[in-house]
PDB file of N, CA and C in Angstrom:
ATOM      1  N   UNK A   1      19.888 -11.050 -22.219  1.00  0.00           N
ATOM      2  CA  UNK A   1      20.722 -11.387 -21.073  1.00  0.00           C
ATOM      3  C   UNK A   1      21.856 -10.382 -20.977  1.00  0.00           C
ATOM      4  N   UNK A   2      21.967 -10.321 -19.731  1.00  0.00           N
ATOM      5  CA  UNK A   2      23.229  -9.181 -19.451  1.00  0.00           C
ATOM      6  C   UNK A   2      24.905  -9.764 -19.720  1.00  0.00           C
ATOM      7  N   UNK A   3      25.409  -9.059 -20.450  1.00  0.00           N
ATOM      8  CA  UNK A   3      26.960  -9.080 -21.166  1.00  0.00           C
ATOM      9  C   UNK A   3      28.354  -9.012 -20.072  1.00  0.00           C
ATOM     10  N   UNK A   4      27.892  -7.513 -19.324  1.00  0.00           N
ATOM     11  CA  UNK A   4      29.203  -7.434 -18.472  1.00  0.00           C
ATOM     12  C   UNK A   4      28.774  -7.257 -17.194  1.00  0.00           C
ATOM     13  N   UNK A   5      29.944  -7.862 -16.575  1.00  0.00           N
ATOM     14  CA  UNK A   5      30.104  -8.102 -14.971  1.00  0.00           C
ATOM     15  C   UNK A   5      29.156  -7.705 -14.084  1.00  0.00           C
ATOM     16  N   UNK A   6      28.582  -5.434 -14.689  1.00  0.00           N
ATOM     17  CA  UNK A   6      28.321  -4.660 -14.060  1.00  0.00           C
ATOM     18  C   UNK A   6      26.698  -4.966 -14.439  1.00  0.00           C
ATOM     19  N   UNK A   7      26.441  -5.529 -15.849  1.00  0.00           N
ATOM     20  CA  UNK A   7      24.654  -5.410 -16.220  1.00  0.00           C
ATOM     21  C   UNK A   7      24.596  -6.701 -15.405  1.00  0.00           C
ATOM     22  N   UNK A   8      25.051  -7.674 -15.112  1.00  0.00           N
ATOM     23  CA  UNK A   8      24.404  -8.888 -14.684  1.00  0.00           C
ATOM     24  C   UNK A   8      24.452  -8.348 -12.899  1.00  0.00           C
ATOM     25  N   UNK A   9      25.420  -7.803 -12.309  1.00  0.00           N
ATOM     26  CA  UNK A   9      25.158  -7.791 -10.931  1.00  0.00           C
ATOM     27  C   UNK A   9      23.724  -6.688 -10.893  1.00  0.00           C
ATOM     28  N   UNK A  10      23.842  -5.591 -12.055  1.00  0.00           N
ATOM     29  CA  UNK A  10      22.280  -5.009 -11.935  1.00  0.00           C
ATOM     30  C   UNK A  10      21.190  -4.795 -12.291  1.00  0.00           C
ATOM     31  N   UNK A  11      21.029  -6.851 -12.701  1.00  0.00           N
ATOM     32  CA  UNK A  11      20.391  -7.464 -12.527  1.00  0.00           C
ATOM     33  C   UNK A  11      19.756  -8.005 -11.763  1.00  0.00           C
ATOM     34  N   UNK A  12      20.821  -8.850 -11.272  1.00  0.00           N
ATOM     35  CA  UNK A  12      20.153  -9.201  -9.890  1.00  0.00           C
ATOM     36  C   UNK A  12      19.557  -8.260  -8.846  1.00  0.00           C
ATOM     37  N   UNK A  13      20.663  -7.063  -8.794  1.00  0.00           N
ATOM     38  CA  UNK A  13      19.755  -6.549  -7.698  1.00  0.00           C
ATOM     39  C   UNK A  13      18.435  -5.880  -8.279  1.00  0.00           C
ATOM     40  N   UNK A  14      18.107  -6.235  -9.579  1.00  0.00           N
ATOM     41  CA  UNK A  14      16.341  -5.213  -9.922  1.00  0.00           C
ATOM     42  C   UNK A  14      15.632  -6.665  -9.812  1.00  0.00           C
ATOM     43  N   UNK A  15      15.909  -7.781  -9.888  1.00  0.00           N
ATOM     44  CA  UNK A  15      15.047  -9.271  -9.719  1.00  0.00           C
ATOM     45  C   UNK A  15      15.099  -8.778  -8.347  1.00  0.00           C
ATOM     46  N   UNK A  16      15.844  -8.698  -6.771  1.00  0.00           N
ATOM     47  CA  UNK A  16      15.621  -8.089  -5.274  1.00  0.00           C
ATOM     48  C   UNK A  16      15.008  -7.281  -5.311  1.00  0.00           C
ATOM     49  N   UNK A  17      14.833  -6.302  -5.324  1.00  0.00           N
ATOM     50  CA  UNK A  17      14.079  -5.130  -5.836  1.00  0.00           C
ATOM     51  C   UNK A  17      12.407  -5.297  -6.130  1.00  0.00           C
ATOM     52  N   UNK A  18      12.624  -5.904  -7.425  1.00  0.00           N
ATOM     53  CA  UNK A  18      11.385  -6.288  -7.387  1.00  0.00           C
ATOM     54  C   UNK A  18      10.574  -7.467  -6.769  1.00  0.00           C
ATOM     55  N   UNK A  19      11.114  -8.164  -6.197  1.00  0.00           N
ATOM     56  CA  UNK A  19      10.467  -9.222  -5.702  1.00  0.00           C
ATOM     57  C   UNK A  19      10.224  -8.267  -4.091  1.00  0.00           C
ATOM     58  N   UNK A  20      10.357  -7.415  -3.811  1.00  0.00           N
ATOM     59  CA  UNK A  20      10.641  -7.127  -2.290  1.00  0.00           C
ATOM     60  C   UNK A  20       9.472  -5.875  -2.420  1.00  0.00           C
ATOM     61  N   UNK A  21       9.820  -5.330  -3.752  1.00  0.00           N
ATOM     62  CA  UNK A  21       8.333  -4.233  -4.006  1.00  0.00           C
ATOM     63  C   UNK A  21       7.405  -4.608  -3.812  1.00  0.00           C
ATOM     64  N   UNK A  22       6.925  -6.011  -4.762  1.00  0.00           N
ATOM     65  CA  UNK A  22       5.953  -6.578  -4.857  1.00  0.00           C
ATOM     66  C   UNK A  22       5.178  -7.326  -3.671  1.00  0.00           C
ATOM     67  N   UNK A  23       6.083  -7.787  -2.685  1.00  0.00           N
ATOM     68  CA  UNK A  23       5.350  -8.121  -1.747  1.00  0.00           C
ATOM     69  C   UNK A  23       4.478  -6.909  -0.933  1.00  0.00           C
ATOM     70  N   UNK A  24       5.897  -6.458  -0.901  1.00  0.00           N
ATOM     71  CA  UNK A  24       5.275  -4.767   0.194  1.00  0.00           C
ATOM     72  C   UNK A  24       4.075  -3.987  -0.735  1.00  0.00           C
ATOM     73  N   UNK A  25       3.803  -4.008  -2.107  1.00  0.00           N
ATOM     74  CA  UNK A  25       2.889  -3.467  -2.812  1.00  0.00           C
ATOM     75  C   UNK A  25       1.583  -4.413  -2.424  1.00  0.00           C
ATOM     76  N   UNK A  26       1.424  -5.765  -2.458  1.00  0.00           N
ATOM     77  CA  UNK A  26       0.859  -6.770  -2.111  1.00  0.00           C
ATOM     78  C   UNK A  26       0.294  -6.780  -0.674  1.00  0.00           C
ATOM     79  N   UNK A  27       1.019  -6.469  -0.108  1.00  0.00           N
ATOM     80  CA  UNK A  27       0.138  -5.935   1.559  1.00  0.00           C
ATOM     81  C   UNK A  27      -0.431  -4.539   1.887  1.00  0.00           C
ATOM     82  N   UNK A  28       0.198  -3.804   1.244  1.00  0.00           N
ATOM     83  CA  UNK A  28      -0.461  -2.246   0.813  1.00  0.00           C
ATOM     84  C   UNK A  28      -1.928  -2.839   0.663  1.00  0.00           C
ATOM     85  N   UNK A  29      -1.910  -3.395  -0.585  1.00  0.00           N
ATOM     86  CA  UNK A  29      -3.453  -3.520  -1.279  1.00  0.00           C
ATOM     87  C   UNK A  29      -4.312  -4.617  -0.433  1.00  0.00           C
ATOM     88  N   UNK A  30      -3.720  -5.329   0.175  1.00  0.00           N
ATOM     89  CA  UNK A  30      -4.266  -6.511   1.455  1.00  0.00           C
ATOM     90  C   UNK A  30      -4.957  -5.373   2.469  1.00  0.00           C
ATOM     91  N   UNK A  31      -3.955  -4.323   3.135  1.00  0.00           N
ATOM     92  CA  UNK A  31      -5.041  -3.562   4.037  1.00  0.00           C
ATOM     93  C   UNK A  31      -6.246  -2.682   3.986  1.00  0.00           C
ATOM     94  N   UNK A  32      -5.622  -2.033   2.405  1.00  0.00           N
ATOM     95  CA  UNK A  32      -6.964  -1.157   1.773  1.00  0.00           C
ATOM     96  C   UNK A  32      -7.859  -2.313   1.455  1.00  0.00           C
ATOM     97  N   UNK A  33      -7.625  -3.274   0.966  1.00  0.00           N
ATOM     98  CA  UNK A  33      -8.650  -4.301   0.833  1.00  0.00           C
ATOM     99  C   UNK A  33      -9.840  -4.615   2.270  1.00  0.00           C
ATOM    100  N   UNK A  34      -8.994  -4.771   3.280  1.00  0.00           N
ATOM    101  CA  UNK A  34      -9.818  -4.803   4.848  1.00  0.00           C
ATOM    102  C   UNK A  34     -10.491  -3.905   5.279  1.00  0.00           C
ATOM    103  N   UNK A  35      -9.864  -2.391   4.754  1.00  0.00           N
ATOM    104  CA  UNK A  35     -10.448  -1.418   5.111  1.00  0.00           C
ATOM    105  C   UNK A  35     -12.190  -1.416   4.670  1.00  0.00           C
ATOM    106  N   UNK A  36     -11.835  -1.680   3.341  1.00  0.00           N
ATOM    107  CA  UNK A  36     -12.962  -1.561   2.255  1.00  0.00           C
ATOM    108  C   UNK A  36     -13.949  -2.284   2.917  1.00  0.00           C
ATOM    109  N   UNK A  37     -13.664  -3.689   2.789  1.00  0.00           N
ATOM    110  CA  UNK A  37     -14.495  -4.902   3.117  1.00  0.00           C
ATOM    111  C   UNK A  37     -15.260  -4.316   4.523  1.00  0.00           C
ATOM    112  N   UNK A  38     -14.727  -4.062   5.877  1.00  0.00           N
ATOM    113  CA  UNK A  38     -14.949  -3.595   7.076  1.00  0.00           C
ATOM    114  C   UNK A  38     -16.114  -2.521   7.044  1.00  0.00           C
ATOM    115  N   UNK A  39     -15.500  -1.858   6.239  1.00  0.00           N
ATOM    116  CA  UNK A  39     -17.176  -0.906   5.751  1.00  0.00           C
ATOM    117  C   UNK A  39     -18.236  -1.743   5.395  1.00  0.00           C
ATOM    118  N   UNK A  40     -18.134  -2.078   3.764  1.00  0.00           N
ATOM    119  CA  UNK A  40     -18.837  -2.642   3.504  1.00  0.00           C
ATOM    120  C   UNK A  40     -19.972  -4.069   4.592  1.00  0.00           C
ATOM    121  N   UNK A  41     -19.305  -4.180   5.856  1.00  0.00           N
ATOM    122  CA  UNK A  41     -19.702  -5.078   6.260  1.00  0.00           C
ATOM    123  C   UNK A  41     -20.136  -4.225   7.581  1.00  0.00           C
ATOM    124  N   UNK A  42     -20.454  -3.267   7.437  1.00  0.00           N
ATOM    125  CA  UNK A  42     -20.858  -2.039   8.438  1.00  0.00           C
ATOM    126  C   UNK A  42     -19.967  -2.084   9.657  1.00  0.00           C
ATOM    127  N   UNK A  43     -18.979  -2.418  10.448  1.00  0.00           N
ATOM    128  CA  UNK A  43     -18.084  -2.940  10.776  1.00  0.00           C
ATOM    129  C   UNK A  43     -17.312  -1.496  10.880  1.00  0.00           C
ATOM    130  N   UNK A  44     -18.009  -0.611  11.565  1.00  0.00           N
ATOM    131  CA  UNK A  44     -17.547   1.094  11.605  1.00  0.00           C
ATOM    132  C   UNK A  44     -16.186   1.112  12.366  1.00  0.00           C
ATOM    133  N   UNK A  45     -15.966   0.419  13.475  1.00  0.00           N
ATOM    134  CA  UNK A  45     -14.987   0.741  14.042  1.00  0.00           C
ATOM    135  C   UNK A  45     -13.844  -0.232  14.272  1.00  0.00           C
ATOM    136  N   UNK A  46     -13.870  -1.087  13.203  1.00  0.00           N
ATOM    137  CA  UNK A  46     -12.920  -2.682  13.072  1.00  0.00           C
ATOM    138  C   UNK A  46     -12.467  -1.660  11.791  1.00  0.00           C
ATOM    139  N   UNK A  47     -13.306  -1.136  11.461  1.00  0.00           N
ATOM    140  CA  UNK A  47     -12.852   0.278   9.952  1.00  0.00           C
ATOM    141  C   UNK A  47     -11.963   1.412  10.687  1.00  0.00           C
ATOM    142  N   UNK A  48     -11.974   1.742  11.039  1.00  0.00           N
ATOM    143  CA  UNK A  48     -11.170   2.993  11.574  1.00  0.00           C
ATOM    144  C   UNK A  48      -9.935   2.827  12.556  1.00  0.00           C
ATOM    145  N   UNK A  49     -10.073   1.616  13.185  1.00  0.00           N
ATOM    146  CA  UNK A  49      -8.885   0.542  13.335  1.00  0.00           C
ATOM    147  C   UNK A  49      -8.327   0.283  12.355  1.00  0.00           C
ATOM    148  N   UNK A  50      -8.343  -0.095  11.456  1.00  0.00           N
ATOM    149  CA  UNK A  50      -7.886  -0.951   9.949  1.00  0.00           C
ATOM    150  C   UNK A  50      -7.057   0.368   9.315  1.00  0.00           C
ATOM    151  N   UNK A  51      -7.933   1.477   9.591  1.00  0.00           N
ATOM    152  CA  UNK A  51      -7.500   2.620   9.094  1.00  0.00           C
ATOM    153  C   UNK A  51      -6.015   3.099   9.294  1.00  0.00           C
ATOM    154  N   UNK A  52      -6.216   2.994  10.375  1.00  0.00           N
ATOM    155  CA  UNK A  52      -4.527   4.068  10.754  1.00  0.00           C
ATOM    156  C   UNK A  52      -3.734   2.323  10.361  1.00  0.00           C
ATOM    157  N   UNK A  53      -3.714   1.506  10.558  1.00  0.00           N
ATOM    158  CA  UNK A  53      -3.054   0.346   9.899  1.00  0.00           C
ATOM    159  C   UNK A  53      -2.896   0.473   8.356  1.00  0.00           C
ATOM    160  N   UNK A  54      -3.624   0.987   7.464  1.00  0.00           N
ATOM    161  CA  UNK A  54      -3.195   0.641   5.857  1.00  0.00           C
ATOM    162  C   UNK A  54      -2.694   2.458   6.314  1.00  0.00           C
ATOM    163  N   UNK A  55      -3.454   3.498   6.371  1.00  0.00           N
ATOM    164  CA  UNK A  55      -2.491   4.789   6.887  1.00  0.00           C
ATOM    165  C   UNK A  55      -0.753   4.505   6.938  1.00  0.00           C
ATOM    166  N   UNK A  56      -0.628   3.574   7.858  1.00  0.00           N
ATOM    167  CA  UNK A  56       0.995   4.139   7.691  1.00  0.00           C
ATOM    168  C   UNK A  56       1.768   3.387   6.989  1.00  0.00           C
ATOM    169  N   UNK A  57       1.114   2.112   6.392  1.00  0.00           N
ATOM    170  CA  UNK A  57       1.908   1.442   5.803  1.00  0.00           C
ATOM    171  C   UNK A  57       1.709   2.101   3.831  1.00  0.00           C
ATOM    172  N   UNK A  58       0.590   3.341   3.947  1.00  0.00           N
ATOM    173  CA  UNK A  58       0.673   3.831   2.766  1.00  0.00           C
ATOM    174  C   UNK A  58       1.780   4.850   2.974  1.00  0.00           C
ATOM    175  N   UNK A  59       2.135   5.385   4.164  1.00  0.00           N
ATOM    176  CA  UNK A  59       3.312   6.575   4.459  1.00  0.00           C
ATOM    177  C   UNK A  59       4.478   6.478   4.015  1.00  0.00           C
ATOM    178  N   UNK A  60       4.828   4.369   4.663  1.00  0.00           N
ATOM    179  CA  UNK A  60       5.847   4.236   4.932  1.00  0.00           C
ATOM    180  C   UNK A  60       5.948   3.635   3.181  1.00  0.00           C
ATOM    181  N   UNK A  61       5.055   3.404   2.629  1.00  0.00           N
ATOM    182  CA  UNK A  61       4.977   2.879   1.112  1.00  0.00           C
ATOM    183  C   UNK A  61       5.509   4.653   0.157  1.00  0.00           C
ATOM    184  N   UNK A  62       4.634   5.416   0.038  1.00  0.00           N
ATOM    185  CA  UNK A  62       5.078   6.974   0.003  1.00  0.00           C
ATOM    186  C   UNK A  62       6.227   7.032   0.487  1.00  0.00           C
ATOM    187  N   UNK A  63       6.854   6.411   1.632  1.00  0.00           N
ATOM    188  CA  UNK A  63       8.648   7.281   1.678  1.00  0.00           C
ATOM    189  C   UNK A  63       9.390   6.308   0.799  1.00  0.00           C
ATOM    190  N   UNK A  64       9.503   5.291   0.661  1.00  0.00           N
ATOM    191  CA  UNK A  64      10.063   4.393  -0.185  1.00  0.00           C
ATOM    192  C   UNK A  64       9.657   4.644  -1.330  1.00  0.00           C
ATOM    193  N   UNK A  65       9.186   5.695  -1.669  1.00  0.00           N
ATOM    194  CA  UNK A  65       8.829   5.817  -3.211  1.00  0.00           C
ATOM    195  C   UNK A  65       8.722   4.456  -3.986  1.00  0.00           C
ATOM    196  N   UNK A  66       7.553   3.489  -3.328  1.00  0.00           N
ATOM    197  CA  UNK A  66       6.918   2.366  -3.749  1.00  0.00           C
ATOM    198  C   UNK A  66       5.508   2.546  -4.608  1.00  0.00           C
ATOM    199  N   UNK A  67       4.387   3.944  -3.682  1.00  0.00           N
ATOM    200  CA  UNK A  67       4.292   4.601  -4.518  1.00  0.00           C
ATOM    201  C   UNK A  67       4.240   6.527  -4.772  1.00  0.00           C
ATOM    202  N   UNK A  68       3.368   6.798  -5.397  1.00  0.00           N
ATOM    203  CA  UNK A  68       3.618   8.556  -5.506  1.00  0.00           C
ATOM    204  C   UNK A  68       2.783   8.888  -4.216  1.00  0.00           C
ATOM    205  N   UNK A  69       3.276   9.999  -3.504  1.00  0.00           N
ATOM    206  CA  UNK A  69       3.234  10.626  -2.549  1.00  0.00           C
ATOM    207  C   UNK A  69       1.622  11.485  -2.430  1.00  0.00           C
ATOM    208  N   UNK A  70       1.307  11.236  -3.133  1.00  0.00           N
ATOM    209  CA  UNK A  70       0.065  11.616  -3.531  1.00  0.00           C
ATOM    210  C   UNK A  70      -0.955  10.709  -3.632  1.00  0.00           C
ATOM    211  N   UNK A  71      -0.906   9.733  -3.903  1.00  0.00           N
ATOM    212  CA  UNK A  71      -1.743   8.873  -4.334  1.00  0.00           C
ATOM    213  C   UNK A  71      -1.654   8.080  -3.206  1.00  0.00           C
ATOM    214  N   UNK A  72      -0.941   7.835  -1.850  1.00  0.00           N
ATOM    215  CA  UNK A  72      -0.661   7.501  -0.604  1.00  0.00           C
ATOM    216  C   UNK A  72      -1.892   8.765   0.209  1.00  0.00           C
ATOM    217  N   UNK A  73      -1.827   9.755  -0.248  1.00  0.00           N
ATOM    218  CA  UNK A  73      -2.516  11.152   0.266  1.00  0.00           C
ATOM    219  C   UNK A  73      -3.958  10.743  -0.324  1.00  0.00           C
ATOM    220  N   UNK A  74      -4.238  10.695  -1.439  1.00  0.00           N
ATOM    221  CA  UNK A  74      -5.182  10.337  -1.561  1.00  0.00           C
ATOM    222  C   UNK A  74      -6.133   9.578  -1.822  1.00  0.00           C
ATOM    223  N   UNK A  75      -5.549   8.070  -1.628  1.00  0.00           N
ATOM    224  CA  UNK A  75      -6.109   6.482  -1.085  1.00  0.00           C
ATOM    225  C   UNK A  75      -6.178   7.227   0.301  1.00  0.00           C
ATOM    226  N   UNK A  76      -5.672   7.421   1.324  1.00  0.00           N
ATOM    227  CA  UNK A  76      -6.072   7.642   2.615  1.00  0.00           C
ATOM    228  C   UNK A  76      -7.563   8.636   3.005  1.00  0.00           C
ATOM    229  N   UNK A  77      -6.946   9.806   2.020  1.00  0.00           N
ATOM    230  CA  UNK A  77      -8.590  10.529   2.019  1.00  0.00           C
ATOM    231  C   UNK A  77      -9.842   9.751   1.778  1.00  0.00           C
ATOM    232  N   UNK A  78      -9.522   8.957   0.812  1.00  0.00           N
ATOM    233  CA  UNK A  78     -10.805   8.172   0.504  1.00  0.00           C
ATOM    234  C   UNK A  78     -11.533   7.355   1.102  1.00  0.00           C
ATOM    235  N   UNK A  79     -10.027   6.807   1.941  1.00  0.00           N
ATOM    236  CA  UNK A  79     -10.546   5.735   2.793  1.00  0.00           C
ATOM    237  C   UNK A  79     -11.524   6.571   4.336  1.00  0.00           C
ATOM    238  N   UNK A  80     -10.853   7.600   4.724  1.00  0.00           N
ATOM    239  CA  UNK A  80     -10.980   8.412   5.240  1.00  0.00           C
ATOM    240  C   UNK A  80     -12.514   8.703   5.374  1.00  0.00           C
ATOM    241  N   UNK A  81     -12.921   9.247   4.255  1.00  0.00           N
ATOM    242  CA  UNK A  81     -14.042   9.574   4.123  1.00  0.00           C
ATOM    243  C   UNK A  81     -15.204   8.367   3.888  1.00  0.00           C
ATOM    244  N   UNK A  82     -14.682   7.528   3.322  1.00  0.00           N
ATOM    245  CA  UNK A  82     -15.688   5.956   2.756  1.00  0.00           C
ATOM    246  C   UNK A  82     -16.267   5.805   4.577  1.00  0.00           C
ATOM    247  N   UNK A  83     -15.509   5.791   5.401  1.00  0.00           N
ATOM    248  CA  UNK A  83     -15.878   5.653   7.259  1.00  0.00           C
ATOM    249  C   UNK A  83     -16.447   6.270   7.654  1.00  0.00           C
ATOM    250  N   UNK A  84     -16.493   7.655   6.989  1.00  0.00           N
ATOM    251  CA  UNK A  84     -17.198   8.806   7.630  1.00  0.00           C
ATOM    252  C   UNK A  84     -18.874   8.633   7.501  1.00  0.00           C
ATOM    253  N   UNK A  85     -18.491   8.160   5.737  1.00  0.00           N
ATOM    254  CA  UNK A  85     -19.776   7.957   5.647  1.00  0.00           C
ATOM    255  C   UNK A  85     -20.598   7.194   5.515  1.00  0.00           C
ATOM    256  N   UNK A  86     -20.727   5.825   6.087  1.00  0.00           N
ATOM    257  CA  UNK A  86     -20.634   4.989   6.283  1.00  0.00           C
ATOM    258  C   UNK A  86     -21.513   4.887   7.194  1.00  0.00           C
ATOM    259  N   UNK A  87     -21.161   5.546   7.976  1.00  0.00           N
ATOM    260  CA  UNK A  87     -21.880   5.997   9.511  1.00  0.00           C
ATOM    261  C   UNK A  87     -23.217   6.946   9.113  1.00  0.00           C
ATOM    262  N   UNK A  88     -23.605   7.461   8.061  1.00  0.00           N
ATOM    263  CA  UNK A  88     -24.693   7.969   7.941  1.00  0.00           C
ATOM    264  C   UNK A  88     -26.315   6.970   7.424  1.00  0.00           C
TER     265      UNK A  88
END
């Protein structure tokens, strides 16, 4: 448990913090989840809809450094491509 004035107020704000990550991390993985499923359910263009939807909320996840800027880059490629081919 936190001692002075300054560890307990930053406390609380990493319990805000994290409870506020976690949701927004939690819907991140809710849309790549739809994306996925939408393929899988041949569902080509309810997929590429879905797409630019988990797209920017991986951007806007990447600017909040919620997560690495890269891995926003390349969950999207994947998804990207999983549609492309999909269609073959």
């Amino acid at each position: 448990m936190p001692n002075s004035i300054s560890a307990k107020k930053s406390h609380r704000q990493s319990l805000k913090r994290r409870a506020r990550n976690r949701g927004q991390r939690s819907a991140l993985r809710t849309s790549i989840k739809k994306v996925r499923e939408a393929v899988a359910n041949g569902e080509t263009e309810q997929a590429a809809s879905l797409l630019s939807a988990a797209a920017k909320k991986l951007d806007q996840a990447a600017a909040k450094n919620l997560i690495h800027a890269n891995k926003a880059a390349r969950t999207k490629s994947r998804l990207a491509k999983l549609i492309n081919n999909s269609g073959e």
